[in-house]
Each structure stands twice: as structure tokens, then as C-alpha cells.
PDB file of N, CA and C in Angstrom:
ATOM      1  N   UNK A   1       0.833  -1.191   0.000  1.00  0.00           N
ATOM      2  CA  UNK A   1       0.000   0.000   0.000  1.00  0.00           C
ATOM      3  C   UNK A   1       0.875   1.251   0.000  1.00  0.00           C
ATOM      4  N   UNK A   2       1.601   1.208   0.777  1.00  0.00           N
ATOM      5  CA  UNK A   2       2.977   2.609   1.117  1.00  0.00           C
ATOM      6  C   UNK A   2       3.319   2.652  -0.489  1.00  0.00           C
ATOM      7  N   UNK A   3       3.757   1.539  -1.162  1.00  0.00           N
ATOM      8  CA  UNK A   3       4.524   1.553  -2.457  1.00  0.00           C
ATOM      9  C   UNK A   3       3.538   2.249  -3.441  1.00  0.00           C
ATOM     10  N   UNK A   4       1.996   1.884  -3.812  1.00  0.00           N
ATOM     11  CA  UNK A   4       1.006   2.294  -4.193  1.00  0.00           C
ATOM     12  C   UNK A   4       1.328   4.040  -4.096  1.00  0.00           C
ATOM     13  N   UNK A   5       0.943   4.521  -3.033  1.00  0.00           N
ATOM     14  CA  UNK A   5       1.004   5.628  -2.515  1.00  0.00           C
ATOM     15  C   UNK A   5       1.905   6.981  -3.116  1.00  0.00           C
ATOM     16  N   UNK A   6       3.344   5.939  -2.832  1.00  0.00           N
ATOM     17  CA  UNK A   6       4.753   6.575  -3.287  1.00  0.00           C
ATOM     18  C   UNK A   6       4.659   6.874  -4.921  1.00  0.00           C
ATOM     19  N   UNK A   7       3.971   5.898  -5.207  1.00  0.00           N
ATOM     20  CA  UNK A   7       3.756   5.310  -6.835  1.00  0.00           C
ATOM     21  C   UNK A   7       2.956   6.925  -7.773  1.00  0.00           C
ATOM     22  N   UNK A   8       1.688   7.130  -6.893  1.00  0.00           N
ATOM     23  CA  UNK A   8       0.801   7.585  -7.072  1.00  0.00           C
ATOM     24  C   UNK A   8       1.465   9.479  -6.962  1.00  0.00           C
ATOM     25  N   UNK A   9       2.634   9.210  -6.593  1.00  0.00           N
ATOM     26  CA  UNK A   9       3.204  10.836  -6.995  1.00  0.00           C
ATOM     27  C   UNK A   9       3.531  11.185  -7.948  1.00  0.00           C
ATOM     28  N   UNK A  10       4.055  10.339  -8.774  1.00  0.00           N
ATOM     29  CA  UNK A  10       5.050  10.259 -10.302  1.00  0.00           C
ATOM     30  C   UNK A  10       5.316   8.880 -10.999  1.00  0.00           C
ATOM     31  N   UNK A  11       4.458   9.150 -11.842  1.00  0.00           N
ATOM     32  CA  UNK A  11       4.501   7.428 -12.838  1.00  0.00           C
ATOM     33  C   UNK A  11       5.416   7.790 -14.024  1.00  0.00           C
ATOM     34  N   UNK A  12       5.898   6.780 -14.345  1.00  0.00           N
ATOM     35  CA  UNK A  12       7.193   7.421 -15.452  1.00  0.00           C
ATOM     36  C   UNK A  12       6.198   7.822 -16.830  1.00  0.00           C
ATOM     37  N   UNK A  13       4.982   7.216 -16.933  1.00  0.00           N
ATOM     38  CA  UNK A  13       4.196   7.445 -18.427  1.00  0.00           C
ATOM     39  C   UNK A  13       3.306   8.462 -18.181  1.00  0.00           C
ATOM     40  N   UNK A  14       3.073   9.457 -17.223  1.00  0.00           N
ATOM     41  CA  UNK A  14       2.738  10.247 -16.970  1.00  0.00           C
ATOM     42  C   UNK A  14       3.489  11.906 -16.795  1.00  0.00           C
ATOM     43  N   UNK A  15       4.765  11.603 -16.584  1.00  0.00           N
ATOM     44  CA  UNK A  15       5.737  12.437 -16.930  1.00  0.00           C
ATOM     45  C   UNK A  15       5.766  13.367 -17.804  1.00  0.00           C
ATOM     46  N   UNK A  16       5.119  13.170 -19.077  1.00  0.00           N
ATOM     47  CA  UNK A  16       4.839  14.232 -19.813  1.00  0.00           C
ATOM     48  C   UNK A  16       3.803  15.119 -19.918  1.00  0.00           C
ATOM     49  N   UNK A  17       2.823  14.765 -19.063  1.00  0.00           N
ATOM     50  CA  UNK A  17       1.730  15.893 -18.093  1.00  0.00           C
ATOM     51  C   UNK A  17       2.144  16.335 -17.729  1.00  0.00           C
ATOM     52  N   UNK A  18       0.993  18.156 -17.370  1.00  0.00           N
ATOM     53  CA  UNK A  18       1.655  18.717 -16.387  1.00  0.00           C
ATOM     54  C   UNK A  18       1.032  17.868 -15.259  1.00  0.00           C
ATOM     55  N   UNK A  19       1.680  18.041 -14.161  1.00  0.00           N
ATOM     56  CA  UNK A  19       1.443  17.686 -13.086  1.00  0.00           C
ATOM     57  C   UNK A  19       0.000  18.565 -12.273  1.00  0.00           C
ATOM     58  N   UNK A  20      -0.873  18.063 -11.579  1.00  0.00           N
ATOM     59  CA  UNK A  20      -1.988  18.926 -11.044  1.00  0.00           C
ATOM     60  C   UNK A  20      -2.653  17.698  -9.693  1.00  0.00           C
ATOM     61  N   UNK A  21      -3.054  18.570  -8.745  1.00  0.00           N
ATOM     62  CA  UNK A  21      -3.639  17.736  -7.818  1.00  0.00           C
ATOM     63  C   UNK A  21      -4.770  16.313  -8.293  1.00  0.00           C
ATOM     64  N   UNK A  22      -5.575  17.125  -9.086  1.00  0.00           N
ATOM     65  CA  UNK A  22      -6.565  16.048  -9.651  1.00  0.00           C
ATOM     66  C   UNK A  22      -5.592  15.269 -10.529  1.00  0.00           C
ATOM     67  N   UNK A  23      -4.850  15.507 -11.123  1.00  0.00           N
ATOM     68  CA  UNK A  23      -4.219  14.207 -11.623  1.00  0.00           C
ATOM     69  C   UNK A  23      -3.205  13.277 -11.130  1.00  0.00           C
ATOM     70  N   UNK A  24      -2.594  13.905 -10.093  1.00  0.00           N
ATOM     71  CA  UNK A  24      -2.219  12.865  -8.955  1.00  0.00           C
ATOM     72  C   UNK A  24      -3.505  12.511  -7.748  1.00  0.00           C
ATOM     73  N   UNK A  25      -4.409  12.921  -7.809  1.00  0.00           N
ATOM     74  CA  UNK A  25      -5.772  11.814  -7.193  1.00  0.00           C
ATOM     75  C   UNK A  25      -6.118  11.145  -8.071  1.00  0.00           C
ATOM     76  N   UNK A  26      -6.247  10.809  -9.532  1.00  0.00           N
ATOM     77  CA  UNK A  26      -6.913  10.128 -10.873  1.00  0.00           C
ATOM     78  C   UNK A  26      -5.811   9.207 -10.318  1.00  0.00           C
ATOM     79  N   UNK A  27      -4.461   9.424 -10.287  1.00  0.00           N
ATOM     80  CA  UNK A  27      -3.679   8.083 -10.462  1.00  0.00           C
ATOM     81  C   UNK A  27      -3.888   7.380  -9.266  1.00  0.00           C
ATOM     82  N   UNK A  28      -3.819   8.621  -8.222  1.00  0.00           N
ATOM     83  CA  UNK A  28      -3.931   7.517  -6.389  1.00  0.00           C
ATOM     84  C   UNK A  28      -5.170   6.477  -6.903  1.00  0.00           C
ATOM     85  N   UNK A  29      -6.103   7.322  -7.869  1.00  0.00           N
ATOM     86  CA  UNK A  29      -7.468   5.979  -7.419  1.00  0.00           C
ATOM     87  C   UNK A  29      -7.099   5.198  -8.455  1.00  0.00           C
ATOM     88  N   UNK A  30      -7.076   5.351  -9.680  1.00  0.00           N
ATOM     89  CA  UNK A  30      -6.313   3.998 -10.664  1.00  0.00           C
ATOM     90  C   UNK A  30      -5.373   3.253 -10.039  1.00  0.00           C
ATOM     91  N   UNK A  31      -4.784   3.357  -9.133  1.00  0.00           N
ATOM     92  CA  UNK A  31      -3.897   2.338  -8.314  1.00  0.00           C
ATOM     93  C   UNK A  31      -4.559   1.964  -7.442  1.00  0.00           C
ATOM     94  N   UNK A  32      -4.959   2.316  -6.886  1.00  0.00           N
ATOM     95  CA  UNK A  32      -5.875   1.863  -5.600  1.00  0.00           C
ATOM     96  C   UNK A  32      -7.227   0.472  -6.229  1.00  0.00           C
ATOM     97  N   UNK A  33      -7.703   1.256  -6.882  1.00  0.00           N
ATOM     98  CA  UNK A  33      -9.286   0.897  -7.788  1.00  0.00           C
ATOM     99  C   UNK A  33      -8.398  -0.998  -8.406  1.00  0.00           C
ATOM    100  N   UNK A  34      -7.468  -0.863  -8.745  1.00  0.00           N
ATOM    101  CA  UNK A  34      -6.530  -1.543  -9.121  1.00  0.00           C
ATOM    102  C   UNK A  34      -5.710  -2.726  -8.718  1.00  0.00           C
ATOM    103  N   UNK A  35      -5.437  -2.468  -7.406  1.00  0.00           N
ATOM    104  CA  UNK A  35      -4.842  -3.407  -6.515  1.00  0.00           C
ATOM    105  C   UNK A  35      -5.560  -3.879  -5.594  1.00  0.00           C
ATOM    106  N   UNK A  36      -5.246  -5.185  -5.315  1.00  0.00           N
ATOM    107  CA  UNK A  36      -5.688  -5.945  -4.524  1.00  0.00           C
ATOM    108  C   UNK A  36      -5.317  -5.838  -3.123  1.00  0.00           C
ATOM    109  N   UNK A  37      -5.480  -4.736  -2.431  1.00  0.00           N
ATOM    110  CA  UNK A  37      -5.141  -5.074  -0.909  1.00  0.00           C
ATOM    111  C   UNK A  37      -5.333  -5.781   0.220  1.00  0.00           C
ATOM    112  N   UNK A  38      -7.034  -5.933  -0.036  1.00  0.00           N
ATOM    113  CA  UNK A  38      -7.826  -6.224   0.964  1.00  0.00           C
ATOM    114  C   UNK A  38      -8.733  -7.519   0.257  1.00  0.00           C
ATOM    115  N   UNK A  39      -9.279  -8.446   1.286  1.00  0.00           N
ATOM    116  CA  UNK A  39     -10.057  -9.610   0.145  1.00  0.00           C
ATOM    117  C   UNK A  39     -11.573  -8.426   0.151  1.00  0.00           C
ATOM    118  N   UNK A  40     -11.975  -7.624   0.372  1.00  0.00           N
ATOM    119  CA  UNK A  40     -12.624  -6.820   0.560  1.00  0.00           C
ATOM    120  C   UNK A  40     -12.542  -5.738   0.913  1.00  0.00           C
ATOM    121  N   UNK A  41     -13.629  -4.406   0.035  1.00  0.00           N
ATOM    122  CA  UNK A  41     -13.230  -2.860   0.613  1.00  0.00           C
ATOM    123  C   UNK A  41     -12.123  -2.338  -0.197  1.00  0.00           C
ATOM    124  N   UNK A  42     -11.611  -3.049  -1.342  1.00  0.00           N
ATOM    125  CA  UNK A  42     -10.474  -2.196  -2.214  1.00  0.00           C
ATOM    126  C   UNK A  42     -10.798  -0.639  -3.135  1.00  0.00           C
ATOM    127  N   UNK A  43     -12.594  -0.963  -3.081  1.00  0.00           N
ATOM    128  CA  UNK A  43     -12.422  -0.149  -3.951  1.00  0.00           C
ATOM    129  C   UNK A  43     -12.855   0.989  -2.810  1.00  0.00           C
ATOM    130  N   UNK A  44     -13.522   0.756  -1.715  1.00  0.00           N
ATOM    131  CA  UNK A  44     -14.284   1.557  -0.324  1.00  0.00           C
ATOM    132  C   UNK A  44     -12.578   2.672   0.065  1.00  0.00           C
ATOM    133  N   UNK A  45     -11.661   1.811  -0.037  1.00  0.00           N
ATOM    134  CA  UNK A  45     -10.250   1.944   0.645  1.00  0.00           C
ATOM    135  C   UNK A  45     -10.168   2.875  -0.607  1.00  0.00           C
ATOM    136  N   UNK A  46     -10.067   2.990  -1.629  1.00  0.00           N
ATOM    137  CA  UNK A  46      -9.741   3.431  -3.207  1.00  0.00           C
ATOM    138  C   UNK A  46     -10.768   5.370  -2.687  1.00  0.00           C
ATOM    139  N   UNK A  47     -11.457   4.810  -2.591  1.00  0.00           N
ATOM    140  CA  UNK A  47     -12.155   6.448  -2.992  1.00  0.00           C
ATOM    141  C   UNK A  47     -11.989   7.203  -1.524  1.00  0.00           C
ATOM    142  N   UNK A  48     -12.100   6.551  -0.312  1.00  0.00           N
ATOM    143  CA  UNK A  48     -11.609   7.089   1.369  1.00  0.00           C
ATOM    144  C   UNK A  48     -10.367   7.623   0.951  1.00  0.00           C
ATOM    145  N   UNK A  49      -8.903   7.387   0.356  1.00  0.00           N
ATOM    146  CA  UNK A  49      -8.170   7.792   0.245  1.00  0.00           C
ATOM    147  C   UNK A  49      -7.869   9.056  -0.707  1.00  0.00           C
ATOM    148  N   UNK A  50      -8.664   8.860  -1.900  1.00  0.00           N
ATOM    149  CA  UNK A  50      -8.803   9.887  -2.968  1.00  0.00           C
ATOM    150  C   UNK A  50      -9.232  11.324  -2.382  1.00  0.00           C
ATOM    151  N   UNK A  51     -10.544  10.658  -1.703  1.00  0.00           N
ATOM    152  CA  UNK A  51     -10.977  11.751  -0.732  1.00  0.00           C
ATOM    153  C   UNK A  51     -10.487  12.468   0.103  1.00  0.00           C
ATOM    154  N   UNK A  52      -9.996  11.947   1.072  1.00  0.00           N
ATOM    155  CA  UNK A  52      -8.685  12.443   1.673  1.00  0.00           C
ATOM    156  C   UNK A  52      -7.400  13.537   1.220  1.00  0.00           C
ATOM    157  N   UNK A  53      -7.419  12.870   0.217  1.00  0.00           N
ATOM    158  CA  UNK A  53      -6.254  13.812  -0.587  1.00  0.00           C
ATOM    159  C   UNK A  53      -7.187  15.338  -1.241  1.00  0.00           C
ATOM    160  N   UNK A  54      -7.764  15.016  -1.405  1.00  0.00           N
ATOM    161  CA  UNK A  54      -8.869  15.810  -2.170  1.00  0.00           C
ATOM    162  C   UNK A  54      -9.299  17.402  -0.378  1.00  0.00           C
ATOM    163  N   UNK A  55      -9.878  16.366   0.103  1.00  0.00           N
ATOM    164  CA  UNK A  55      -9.768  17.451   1.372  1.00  0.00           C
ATOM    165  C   UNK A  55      -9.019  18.231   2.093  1.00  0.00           C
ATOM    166  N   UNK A  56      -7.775  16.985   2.099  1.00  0.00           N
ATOM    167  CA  UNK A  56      -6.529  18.030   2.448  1.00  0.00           C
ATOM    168  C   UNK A  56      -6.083  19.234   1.638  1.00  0.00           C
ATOM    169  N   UNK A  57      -6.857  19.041   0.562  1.00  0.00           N
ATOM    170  CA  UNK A  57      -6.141  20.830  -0.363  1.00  0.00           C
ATOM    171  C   UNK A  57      -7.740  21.261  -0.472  1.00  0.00           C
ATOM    172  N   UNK A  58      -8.204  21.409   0.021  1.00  0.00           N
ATOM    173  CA  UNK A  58      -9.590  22.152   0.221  1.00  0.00           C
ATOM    174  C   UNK A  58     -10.209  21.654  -0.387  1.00  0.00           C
ATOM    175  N   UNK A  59     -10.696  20.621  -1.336  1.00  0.00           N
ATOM    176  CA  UNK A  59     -12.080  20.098  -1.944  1.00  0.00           C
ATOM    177  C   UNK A  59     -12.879  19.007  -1.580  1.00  0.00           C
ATOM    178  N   UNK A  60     -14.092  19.302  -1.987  1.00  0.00           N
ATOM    179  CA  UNK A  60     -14.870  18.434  -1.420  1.00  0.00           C
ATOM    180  C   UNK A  60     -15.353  17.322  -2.086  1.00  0.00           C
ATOM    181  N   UNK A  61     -15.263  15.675  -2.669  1.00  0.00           N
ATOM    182  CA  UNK A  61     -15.726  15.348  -3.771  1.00  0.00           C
ATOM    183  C   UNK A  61     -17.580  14.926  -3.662  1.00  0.00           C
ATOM    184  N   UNK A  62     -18.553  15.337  -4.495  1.00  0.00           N
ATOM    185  CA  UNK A  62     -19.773  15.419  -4.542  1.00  0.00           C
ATOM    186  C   UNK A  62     -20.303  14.856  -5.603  1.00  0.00           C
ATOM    187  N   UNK A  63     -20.909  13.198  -5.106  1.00  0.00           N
ATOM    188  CA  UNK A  63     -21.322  12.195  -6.431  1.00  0.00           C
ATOM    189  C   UNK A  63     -22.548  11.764  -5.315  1.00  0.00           C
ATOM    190  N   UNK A  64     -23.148  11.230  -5.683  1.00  0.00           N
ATOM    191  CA  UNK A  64     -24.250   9.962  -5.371  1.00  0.00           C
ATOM    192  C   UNK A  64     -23.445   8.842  -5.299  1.00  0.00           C
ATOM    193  N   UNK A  65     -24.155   7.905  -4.244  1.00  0.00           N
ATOM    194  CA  UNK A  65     -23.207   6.699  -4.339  1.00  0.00           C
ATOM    195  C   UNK A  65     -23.339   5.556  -5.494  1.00  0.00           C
ATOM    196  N   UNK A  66     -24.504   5.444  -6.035  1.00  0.00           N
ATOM    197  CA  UNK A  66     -24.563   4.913  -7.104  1.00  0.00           C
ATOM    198  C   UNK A  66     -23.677   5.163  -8.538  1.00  0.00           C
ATOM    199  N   UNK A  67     -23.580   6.627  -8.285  1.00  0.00           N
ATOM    200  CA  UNK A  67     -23.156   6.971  -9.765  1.00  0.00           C
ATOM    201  C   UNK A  67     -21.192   6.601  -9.561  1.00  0.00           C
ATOM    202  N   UNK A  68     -21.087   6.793  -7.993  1.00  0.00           N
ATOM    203  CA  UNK A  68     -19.227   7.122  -7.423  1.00  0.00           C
ATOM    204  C   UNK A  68     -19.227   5.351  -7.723  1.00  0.00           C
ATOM    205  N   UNK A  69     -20.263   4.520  -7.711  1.00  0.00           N
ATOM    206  CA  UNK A  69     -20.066   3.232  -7.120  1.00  0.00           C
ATOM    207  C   UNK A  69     -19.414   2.975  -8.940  1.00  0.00           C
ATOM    208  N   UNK A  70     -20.195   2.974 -10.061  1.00  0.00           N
ATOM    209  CA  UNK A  70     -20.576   2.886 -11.340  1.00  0.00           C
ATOM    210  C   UNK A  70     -19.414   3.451 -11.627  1.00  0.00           C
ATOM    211  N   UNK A  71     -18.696   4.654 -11.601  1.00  0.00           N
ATOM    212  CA  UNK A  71     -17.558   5.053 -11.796  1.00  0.00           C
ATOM    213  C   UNK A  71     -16.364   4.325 -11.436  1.00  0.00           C
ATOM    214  N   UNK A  72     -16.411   3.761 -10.439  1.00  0.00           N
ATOM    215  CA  UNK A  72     -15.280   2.610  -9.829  1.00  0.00           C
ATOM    216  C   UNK A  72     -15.198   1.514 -10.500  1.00  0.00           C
ATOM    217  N   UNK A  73     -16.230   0.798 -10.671  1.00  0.00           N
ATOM    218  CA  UNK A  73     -16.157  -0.191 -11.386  1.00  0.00           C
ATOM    219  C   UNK A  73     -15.975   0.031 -12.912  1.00  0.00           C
ATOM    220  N   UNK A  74     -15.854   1.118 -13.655  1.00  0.00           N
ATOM    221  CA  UNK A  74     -16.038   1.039 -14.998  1.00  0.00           C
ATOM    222  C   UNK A  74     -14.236   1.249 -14.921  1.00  0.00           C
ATOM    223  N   UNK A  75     -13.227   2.030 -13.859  1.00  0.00           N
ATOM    224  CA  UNK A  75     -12.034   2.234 -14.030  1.00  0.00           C
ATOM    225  C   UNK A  75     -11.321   0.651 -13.504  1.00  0.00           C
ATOM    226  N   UNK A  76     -12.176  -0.247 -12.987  1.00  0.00           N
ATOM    227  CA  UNK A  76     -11.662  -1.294 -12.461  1.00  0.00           C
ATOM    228  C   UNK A  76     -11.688  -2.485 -13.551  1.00  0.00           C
ATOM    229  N   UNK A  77     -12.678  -2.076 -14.699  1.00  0.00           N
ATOM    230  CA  UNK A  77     -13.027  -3.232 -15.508  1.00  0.00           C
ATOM    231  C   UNK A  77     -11.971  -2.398 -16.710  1.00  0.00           C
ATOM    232  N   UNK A  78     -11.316  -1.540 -16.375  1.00  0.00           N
ATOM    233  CA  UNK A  78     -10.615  -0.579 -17.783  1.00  0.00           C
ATOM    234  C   UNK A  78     -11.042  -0.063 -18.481  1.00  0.00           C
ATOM    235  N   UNK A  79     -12.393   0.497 -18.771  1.00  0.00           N
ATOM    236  CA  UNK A  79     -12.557   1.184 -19.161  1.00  0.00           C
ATOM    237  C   UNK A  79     -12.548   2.828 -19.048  1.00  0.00           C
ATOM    238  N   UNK A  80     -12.038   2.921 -18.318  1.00  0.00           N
ATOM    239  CA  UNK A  80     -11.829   4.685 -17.720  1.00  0.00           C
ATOM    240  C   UNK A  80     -10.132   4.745 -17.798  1.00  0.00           C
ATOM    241  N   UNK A  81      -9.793   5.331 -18.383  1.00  0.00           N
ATOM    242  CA  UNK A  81      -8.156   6.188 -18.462  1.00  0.00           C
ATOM    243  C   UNK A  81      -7.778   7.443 -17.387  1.00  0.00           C
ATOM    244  N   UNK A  82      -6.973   7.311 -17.283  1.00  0.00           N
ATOM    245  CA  UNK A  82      -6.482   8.585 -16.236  1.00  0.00           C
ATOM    246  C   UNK A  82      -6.782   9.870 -16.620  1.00  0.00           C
ATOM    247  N   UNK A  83      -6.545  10.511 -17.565  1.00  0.00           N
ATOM    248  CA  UNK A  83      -7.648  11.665 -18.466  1.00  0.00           C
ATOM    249  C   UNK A  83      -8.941  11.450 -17.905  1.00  0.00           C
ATOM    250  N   UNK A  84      -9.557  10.567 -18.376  1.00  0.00           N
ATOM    251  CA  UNK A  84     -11.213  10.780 -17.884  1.00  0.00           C
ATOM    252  C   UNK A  84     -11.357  10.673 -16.405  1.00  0.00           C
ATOM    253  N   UNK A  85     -10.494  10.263 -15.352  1.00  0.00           N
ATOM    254  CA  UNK A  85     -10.878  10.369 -13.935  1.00  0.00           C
ATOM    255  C   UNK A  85     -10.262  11.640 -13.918  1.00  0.00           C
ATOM    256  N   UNK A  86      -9.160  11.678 -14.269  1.00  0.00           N
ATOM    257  CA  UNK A  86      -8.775  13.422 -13.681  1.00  0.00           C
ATOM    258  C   UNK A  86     -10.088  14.890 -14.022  1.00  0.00           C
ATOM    259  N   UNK A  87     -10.364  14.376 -15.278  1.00  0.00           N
ATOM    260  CA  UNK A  87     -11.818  15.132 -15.752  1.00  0.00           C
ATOM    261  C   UNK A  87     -12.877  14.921 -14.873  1.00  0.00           C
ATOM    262  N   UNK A  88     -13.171  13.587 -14.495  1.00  0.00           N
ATOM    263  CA  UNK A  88     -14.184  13.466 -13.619  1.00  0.00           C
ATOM    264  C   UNK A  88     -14.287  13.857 -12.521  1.00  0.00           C
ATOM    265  N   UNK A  89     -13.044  13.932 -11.512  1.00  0.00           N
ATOM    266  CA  UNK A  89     -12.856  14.754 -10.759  1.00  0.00           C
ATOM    267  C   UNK A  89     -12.976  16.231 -10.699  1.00  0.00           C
ATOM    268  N   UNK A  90     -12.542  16.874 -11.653  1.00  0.00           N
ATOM    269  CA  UNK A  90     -12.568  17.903 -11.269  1.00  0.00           C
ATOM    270  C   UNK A  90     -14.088  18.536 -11.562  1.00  0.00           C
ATOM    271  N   UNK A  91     -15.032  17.612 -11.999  1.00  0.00           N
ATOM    272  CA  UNK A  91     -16.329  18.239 -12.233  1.00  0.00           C
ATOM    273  C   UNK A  91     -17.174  17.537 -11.336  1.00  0.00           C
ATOM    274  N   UNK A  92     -16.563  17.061 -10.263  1.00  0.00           N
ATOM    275  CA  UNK A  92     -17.081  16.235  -8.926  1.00  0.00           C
ATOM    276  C   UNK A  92     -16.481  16.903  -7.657  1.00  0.00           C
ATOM    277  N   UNK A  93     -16.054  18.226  -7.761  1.00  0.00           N
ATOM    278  CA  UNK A  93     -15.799  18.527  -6.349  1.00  0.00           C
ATOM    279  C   UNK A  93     -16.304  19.873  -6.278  1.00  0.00           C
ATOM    280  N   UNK A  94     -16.270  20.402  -5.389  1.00  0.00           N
ATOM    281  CA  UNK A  94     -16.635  21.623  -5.052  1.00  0.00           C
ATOM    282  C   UNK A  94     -15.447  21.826  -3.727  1.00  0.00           C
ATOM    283  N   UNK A  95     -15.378  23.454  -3.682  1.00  0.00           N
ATOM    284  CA  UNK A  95     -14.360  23.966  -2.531  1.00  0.00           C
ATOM    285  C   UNK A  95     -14.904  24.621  -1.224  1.00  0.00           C
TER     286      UNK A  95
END
């Protein structure tokens, strides 16, 4: 999980972005959403942490749980790219 974490600051294929909070939360949750930590709660653990990060620089993230639930699983089955969560994020929070 620590390695995840560390991971989730600077990915070498991401390097040629600029760098921005929402797009180091898009990657924390593509890693998270991603790995297997827990036999349960990976993805619960996945968005608590996103969130987190998200609060600590003042935002708030604001979904329904159905729609946050539907979003997880569509980045878990691959269909969501780091572009579209970083987008999704930032039209999911408020300050």
C-alpha cells in the first residue's frame, strides 16, 4: 500500500503531463481501484483515500453513491483512463 502511494506521486508514463492535484488523485485511485489489498473494501479503501487527498487541499468530492459506485467499477473493468478520472474529478468537487 505505502509503495502504491509513493507510486501515485510520479509514474514514469505520466511524466509528460503537467502535473496537477486532480491528476495525482486520478492516479492515487487507478492504483488503488486496481490493486488488490484487501479480500474486501479495495475499492471503499480506493475512494476514502482519494478523498482524503482531495480534502486536504480544500475540496470536497460530490457524487451519489450509485453513480461514485458505477464510476469505480467502470475504471476497475478498464474502461476509464487517467484523463477521464482526472476530468471526472474535477467536475465532482466543489471547494
Amino acid at each position: 500500500l505505502a509503495a502504491t502511494l509513493r507510486n501515485a506521486q510520479t509514474r514514469p508514463e505520466e511524466l509528460h503531463y503537467p502535473h496537477s492535484l486532480f491528476r495525482s488523485a486520478a492516479i492515487l485511485l487507478h492504483s488503488l481501484v486496481n490493486a488488490s489489498f484487501f479480500s474486501t473494501g479495495n475499492l471503499s479503501t480506493a475512494i476514502a483515500v482519494t478523498e482524503l487527498l482531495l480534502r486536504i487541499n480544500g475540496y470536497r468530492l460530490v457524487v451519489d453513491h450509485r453513480s461514485l459506485q458505477e464510476f469505480l467499477e467502470k475504471i476497475q473493468q478498464g474502461g476509464i483512463v487517467i484523463n477521464q478520472t482526472e476530468n471526472w474529478l474535477q467536475n465532482h468537487v466543489c471547494s
